[in-house]
Structures are given as structure tokens and as C-alpha cells.
C-alpha atoms as a PDB file:
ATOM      1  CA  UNK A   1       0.000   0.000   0.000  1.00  0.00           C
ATOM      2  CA  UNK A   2       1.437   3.537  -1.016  1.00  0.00           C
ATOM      3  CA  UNK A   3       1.575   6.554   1.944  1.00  0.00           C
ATOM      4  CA  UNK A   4      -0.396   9.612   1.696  1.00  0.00           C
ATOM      5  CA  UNK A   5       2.201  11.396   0.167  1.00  0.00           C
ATOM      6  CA  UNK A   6       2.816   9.188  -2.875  1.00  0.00           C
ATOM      7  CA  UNK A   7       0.780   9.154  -5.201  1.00  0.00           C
ATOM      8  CA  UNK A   8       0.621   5.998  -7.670  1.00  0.00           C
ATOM      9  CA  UNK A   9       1.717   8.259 -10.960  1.00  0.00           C
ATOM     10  CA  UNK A  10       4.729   9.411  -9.277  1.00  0.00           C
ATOM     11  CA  UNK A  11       5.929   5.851  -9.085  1.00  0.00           C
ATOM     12  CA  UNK A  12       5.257   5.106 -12.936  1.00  0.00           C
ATOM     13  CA  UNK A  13       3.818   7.451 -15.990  1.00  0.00           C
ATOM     14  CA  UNK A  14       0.516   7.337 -17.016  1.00  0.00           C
ATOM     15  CA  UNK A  15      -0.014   6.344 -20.613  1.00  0.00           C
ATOM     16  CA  UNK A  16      -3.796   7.668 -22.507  1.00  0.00           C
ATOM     17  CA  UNK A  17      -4.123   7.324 -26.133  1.00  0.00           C
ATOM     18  CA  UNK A  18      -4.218  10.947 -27.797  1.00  0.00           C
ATOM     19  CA  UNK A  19      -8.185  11.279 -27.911  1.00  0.00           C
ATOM     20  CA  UNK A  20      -8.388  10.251 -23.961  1.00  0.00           C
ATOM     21  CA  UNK A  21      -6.314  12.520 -23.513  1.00  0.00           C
ATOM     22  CA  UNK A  22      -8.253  14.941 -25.245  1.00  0.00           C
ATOM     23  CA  UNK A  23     -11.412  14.419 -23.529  1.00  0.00           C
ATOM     24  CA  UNK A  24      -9.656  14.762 -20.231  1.00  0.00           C
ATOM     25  CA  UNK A  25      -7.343  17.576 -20.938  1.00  0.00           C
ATOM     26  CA  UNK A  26      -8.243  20.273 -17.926  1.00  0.00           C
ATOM     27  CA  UNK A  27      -8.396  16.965 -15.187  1.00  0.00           C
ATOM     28  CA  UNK A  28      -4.863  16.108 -16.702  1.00  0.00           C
ATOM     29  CA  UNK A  29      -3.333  19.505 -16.203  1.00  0.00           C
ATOM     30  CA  UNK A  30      -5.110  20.051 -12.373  1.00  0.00           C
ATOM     31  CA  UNK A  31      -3.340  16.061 -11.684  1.00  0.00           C
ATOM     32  CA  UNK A  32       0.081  17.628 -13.543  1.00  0.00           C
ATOM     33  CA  UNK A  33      -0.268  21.018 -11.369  1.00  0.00           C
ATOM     34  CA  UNK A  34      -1.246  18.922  -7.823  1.00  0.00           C
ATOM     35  CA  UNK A  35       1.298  16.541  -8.177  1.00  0.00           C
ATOM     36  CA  UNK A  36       4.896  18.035  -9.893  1.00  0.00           C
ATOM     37  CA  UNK A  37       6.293  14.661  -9.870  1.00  0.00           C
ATOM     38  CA  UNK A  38       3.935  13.281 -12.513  1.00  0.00           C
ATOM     39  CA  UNK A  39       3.554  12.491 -15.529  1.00  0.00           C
ATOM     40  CA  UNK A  40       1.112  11.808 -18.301  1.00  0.00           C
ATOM     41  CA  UNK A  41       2.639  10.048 -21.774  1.00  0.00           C
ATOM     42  CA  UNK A  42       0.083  10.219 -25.182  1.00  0.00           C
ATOM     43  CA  UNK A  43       0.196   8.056 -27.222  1.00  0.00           C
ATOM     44  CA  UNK A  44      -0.831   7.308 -30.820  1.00  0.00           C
ATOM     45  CA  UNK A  45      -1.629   3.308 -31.853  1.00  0.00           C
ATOM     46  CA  UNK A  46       0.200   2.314 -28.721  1.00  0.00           C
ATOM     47  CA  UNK A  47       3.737   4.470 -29.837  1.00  0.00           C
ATOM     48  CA  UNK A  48       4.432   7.621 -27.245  1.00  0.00           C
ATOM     49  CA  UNK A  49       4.277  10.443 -29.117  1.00  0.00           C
ATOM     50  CA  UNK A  50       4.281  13.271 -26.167  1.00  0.00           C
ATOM     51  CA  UNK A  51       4.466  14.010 -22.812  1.00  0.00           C
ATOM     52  CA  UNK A  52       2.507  16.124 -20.282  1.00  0.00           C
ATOM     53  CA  UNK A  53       4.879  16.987 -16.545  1.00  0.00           C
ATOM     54  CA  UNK A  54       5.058  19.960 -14.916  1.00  0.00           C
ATOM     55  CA  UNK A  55       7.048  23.112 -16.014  1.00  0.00           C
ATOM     56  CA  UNK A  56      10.399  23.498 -13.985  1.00  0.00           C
ATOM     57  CA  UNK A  57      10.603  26.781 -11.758  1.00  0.00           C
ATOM     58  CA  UNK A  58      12.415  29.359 -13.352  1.00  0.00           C
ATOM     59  CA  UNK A  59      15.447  30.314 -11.363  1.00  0.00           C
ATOM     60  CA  UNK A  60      15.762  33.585  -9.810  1.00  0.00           C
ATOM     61  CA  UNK A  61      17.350  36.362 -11.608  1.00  0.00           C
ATOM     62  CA  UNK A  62      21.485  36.836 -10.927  1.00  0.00           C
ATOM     63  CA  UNK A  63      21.242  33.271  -9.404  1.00  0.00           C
ATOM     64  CA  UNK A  64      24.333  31.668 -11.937  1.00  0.00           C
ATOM     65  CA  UNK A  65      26.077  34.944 -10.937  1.00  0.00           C
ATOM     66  CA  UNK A  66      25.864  34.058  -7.169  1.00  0.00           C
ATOM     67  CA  UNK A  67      26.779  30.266  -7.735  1.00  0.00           C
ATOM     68  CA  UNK A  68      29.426  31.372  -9.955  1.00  0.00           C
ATOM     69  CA  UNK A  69      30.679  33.788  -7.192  1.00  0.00           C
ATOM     70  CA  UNK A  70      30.563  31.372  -4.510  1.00  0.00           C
ATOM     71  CA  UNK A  71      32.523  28.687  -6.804  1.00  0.00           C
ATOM     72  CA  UNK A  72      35.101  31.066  -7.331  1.00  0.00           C
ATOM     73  CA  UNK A  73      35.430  31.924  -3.445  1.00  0.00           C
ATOM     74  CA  UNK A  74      36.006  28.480  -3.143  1.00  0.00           C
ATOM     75  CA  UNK A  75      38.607  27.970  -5.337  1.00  0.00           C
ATOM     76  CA  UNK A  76      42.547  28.313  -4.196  1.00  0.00           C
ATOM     77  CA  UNK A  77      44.016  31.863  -4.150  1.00  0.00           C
ATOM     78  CA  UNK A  78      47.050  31.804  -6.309  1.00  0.00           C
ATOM     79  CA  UNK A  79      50.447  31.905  -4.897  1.00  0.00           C
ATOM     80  CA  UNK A  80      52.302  32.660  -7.635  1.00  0.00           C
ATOM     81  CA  UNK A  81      53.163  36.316  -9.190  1.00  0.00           C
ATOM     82  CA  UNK A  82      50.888  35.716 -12.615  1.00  0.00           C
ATOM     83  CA  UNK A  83      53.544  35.761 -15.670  1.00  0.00           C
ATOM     84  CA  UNK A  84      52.330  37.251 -19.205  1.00  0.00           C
ATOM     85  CA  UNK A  85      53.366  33.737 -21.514  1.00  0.00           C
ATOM     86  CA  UNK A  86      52.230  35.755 -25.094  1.00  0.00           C
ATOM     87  CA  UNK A  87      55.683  37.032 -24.444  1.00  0.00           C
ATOM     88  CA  UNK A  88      58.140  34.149 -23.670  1.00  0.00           C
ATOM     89  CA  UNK A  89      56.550  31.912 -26.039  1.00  0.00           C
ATOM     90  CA  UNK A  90      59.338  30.911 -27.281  1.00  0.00           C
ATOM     91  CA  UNK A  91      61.101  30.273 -23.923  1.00  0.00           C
ATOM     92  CA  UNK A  92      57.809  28.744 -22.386  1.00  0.00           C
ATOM     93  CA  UNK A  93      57.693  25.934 -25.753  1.00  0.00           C
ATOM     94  CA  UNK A  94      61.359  25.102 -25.885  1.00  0.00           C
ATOM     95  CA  UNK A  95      63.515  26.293 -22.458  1.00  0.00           C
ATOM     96  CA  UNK A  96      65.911  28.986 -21.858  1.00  0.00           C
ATOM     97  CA  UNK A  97      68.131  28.211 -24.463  1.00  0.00           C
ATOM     98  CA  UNK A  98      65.324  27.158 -26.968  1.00  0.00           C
ATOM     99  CA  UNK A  99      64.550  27.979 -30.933  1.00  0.00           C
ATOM    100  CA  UNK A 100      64.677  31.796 -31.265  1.00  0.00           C
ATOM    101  CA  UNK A 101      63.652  32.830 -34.877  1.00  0.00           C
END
């Protein structure tokens, strides 16, 4: 026996051929809208053609600039004085005494 707080379609998806589904459109969506983890597969001569779930929450505004932020707070300071390679190519590729041209 399930617990109140799952529901059978969460546990497998629903499958209606395309004119049930039809006919019971606006019950669909309010089942869809109740319960976010379902979902509702149409089908046409027994092939799934679509599906009906619930829309994912749009994420806040600026919210990949804070994760990105905290990511990068995260990561290791560097230790090192940065060095400009664009000019010691040459010396970065092949050593001190490497190809000059």
C-alpha cells in the first residue's frame, strides 16, 4: 500500500491514447499542477508520441552569478606572481636556451 504522500503516478507514468487525452485535458493539467512529480505520456496506436509533466521553476534572476561567485570563493588563491606567456613563447615551448627565430 502507497503513503499519503505518494501518489501511484509518481511511481510510474501514465499512458492515454491521444483522444483520452483529449477528452480529459483540464483533469490532466489540475493532476500535472497537484502533483509536480507526474507524468502523463500520449500516445498514438500504442507508440508515445508526447508528454505532459510539470514546467520546472524558473530560477531567480542573478542566481548563476551568485553560484558562480561562490565557486570562485572556493577555489585556491594563487600563490604565484601571474607571468604574461604571449611574451616568452618561445622560452615557455622550448627552455631557456630554446629555438629563437
Amino acid at each position: 500500500m502507497l503513503t499519503l504522500f505518494v501518489h501511484s503516478c509518481t511511481l510510474h507514468a501514465m499512458k492515454l491514447s491521444i483522444s483520452e487525452a483529449r477528452r480529459r485535458l483540464p483533469e490532466l493539467v489540475r493532476h500535472v499542477r497537484r502533483d509536480t512529480g507526474a507524468k502523463v505520456e500520449i500516445t498514438v496506436r500504442d507508440e508515445v508520441v508526447a508528454e505532459l509533466r510539470a514546467a520546472l521553476p524558473e530560477p531567480e534572476p542573478g542566481a548563476a552569478a551568485r553560484k558562480l561567485l561562490e565557486v570562485m570563493r572556493r577555489l585556491p588563491k594563487r600563490r604565484r606572481r601571474k607571468t604574461d606567456v604571449s611574451t616568452r613563447v618561445n622560452e615557455y615551448l622550448y627552455g631557456l636556451g630554446g629555438k629563437k627565430r
